[in-house]
PDB file of N, CA and C in Angstrom:
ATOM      1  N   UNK A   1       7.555  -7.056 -11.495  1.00  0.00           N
ATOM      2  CA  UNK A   1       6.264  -6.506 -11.134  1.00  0.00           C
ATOM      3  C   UNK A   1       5.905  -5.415 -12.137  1.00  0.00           C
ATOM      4  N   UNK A   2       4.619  -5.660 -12.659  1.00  0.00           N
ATOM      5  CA  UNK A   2       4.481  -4.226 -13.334  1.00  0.00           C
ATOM      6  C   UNK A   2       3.697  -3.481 -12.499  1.00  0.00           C
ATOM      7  N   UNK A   3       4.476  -1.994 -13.367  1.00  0.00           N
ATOM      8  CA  UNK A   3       4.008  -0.752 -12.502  1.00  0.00           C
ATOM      9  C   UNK A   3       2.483  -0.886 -12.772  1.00  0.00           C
ATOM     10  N   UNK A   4       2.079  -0.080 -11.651  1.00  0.00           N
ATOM     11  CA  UNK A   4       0.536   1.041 -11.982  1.00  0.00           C
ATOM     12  C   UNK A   4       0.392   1.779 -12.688  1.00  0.00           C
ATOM     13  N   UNK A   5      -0.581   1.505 -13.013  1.00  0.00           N
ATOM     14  CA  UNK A   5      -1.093   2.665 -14.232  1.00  0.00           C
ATOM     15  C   UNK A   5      -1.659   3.898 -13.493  1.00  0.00           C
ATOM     16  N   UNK A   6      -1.642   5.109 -14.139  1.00  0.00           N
ATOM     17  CA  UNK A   6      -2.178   6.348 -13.200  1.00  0.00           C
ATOM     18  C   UNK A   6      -3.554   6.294 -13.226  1.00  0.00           C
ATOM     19  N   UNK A   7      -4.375   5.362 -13.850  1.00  0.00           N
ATOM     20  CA  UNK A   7      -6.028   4.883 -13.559  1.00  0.00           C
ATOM     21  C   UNK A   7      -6.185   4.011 -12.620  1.00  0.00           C
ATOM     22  N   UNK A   8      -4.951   3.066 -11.799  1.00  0.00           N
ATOM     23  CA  UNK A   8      -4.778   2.141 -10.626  1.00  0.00           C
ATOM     24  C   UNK A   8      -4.863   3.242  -9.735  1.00  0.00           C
ATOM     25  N   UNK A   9      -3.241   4.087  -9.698  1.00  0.00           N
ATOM     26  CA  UNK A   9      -2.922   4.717  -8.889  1.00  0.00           C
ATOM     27  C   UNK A   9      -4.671   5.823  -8.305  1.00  0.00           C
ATOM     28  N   UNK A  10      -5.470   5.962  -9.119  1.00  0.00           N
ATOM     29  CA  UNK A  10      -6.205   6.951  -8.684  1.00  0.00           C
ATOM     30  C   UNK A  10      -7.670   6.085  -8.362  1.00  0.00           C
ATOM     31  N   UNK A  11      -7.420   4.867  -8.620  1.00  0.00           N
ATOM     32  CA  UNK A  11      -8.501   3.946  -7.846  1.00  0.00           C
ATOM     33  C   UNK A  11      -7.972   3.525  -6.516  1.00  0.00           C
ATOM     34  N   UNK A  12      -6.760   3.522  -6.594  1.00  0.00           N
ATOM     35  CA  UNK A  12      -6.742   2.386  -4.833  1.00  0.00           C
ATOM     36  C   UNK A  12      -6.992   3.923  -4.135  1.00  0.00           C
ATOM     37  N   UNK A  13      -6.321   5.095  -5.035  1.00  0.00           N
ATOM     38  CA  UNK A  13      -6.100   6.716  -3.728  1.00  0.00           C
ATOM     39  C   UNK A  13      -7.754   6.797  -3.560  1.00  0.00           C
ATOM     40  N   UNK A  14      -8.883   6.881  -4.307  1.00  0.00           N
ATOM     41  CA  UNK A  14     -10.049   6.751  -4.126  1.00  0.00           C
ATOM     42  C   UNK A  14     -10.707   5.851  -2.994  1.00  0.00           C
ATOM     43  N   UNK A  15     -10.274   4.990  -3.341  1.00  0.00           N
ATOM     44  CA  UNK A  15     -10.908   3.535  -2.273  1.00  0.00           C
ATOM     45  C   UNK A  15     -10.264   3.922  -0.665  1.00  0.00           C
ATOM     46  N   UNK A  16      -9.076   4.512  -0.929  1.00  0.00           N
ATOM     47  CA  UNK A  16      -8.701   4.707   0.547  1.00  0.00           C
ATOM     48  C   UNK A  16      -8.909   6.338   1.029  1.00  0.00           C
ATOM     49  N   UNK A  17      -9.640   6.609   0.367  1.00  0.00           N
ATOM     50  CA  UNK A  17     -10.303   8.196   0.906  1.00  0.00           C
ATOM     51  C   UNK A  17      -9.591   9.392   0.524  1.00  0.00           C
ATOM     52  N   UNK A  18      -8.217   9.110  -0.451  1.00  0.00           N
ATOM     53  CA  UNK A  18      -7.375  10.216  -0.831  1.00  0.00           C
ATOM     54  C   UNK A  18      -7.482  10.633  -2.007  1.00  0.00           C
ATOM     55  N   UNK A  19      -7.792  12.278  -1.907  1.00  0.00           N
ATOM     56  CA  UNK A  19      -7.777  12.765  -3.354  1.00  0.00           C
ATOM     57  C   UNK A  19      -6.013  12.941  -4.491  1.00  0.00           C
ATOM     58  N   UNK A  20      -6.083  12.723  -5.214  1.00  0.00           N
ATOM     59  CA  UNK A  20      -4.916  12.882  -5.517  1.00  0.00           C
ATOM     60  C   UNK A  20      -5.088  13.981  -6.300  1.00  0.00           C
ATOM     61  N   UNK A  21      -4.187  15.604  -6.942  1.00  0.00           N
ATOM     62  CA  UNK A  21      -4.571  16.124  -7.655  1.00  0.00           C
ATOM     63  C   UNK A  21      -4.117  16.047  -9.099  1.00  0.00           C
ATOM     64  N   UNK A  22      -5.155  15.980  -9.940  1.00  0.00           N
ATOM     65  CA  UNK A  22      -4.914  16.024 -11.183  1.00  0.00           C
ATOM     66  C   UNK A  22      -2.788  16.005 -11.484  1.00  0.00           C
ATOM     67  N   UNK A  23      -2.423  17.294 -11.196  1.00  0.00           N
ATOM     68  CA  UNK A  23      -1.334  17.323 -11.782  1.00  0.00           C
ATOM     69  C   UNK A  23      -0.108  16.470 -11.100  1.00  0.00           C
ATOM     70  N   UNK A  24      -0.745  16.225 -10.058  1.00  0.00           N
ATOM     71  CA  UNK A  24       0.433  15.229  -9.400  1.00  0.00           C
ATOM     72  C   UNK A  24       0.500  13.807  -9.178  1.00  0.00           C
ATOM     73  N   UNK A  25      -0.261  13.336 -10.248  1.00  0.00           N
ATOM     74  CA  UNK A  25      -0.970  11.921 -10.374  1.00  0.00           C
ATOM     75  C   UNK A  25       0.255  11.070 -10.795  1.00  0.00           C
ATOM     76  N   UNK A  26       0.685  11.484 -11.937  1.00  0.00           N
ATOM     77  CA  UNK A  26       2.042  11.011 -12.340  1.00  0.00           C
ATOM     78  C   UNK A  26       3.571  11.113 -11.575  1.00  0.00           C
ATOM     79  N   UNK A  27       3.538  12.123 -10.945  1.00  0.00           N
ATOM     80  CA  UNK A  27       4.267  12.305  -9.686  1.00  0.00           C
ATOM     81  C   UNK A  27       3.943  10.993  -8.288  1.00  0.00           C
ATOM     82  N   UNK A  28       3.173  10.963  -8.377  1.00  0.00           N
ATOM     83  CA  UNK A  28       2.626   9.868  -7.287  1.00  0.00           C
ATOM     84  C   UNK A  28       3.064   8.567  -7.549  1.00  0.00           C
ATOM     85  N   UNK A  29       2.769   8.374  -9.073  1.00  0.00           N
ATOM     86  CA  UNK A  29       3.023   7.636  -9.912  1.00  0.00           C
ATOM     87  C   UNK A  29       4.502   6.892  -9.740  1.00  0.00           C
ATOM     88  N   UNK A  30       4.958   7.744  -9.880  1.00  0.00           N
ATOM     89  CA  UNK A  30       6.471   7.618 -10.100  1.00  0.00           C
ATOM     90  C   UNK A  30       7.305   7.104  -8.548  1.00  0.00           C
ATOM     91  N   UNK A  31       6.460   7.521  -7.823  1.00  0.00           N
ATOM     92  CA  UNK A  31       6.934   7.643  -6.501  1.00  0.00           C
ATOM     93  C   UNK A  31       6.468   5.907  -5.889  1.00  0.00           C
ATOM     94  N   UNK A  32       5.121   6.044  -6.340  1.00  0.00           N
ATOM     95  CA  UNK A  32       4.872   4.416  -5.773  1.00  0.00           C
ATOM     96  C   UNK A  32       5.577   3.206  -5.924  1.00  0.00           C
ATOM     97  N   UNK A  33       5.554   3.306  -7.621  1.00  0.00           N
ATOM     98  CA  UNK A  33       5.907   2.035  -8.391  1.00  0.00           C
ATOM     99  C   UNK A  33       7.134   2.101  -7.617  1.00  0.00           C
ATOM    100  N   UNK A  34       8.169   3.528  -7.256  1.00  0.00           N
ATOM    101  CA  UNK A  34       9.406   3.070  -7.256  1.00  0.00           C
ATOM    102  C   UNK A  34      10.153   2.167  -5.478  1.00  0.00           C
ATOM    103  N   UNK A  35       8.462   2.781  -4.927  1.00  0.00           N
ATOM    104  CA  UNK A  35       8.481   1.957  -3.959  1.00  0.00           C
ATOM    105  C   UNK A  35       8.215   0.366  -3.520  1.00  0.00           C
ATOM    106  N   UNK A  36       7.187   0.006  -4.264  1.00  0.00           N
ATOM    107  CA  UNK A  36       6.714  -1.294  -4.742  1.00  0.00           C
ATOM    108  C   UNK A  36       8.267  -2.293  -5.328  1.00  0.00           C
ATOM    109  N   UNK A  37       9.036  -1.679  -6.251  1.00  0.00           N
ATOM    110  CA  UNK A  37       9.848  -2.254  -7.012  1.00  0.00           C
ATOM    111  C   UNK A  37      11.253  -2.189  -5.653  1.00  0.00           C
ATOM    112  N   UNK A  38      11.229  -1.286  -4.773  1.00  0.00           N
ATOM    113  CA  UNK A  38      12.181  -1.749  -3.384  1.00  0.00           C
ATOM    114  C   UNK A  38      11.894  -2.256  -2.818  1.00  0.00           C
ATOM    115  N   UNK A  39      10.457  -2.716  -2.329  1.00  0.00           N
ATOM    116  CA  UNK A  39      10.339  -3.866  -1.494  1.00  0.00           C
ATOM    117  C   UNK A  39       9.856  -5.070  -1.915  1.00  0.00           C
ATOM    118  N   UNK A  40      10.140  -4.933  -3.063  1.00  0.00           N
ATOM    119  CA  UNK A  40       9.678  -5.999  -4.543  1.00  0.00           C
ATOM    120  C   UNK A  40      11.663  -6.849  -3.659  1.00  0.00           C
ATOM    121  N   UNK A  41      12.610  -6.225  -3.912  1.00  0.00           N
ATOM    122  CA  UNK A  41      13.480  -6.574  -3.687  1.00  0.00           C
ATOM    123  C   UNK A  41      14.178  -7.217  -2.192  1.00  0.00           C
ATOM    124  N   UNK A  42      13.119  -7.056  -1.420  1.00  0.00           N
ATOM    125  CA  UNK A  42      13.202  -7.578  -0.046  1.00  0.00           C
ATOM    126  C   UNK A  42      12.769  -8.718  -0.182  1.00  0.00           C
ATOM    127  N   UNK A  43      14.052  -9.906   1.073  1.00  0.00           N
ATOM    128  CA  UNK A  43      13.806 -11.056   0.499  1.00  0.00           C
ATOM    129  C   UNK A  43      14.394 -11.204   2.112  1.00  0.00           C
ATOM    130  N   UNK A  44      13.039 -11.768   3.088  1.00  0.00           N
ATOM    131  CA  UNK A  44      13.337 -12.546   4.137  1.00  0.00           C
ATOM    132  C   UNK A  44      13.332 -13.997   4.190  1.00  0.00           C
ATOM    133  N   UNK A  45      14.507 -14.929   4.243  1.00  0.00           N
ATOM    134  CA  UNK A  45      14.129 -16.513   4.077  1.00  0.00           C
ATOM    135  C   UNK A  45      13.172 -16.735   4.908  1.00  0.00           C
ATOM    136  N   UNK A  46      12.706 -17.712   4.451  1.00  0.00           N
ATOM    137  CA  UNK A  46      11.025 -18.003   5.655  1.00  0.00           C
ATOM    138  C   UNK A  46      10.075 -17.577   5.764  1.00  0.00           C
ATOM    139  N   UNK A  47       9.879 -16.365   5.073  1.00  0.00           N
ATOM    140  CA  UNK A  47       8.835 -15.003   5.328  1.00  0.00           C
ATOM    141  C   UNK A  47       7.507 -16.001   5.049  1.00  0.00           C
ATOM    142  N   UNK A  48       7.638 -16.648   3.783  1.00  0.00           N
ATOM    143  CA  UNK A  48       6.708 -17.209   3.181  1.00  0.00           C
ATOM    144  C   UNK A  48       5.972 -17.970   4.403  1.00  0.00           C
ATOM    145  N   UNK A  49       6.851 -19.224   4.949  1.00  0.00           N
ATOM    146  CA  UNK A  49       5.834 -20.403   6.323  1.00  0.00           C
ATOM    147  C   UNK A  49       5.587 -19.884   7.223  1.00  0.00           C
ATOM    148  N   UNK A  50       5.448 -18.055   7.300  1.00  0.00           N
ATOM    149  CA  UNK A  50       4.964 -17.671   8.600  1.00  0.00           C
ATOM    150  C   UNK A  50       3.592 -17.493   8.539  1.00  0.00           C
ATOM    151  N   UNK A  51       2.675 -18.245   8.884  1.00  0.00           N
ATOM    152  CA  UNK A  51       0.683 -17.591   8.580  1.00  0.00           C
ATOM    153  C   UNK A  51       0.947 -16.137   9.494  1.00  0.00           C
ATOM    154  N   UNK A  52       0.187 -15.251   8.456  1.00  0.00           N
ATOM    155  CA  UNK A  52      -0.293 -14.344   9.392  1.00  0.00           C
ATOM    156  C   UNK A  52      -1.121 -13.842  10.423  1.00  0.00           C
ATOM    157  N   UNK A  53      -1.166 -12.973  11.076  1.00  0.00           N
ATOM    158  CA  UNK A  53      -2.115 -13.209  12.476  1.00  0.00           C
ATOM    159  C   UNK A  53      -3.140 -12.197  12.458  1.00  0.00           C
ATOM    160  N   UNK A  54      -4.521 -12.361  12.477  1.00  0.00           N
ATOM    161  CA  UNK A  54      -5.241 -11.200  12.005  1.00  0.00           C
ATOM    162  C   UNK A  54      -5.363 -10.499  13.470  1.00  0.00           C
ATOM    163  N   UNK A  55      -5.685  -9.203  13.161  1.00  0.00           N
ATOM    164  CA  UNK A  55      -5.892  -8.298  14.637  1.00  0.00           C
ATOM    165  C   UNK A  55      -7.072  -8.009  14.625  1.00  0.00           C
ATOM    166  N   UNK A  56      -7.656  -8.627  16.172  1.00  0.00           N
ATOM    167  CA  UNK A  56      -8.555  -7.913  16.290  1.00  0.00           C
ATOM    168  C   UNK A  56      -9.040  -6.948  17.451  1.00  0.00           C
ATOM    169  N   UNK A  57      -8.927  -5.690  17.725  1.00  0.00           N
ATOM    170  CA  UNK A  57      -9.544  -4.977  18.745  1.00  0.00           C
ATOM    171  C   UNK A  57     -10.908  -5.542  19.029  1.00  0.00           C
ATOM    172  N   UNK A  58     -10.979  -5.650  20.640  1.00  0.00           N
ATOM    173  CA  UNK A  58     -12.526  -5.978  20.677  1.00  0.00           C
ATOM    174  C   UNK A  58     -13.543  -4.793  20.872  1.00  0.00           C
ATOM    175  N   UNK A  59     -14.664  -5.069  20.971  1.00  0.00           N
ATOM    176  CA  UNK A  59     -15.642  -4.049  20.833  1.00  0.00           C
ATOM    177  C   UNK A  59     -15.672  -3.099  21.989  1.00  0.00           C
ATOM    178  N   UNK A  60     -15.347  -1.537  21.963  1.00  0.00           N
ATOM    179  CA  UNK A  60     -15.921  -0.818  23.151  1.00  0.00           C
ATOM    180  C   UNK A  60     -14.529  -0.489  23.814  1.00  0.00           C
ATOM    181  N   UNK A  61     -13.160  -0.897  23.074  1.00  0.00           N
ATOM    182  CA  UNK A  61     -12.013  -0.337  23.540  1.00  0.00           C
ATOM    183  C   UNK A  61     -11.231   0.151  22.851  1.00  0.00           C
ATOM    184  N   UNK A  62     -10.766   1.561  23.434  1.00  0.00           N
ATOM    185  CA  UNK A  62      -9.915   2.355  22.504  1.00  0.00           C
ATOM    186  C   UNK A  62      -8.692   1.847  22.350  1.00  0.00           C
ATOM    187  N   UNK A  63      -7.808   2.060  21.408  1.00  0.00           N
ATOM    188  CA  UNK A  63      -6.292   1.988  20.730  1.00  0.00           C
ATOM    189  C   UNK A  63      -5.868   2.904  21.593  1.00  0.00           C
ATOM    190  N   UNK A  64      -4.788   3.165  22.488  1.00  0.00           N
ATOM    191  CA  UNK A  64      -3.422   3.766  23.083  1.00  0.00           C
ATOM    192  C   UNK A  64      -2.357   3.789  22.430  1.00  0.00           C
ATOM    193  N   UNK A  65      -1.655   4.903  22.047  1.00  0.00           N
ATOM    194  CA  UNK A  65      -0.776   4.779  21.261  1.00  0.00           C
ATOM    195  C   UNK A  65       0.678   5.649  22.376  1.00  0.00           C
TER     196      UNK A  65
END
């Protein structure tokens, strides 16, 4: 897998509403990829023929947690 670039890393943190700051971009950096590349290494047999199941809350009811 290749890593992110710190112009990825500060588009997906954008798109999902997080500022990242300037000096800790590369810090972030470092931290993601090295997460990506551990579960890069997770390997459930089967994982693949399972379809996934989309969720949907219906309209007008809260989440309980």
């Amino acid at each position: 897998m290749v890593d992110l670039s710190e112009a990825d890393i500060i588009a997906l943190a954008r798109a999902s509403g997080v500022v990242i700051p300037p000096q800790l971009v590369a810090e972030v950096g470092y931290s993601i990829n090295g997460l990506l590349e551990a579960l890069d290494q997770i390997d459930i047999p089967g994982l693949d023929a399972v379809e996934a199941l989309p969720i949907i809350i219906p309209t007008g009811t809260a989440l309980r947690s």
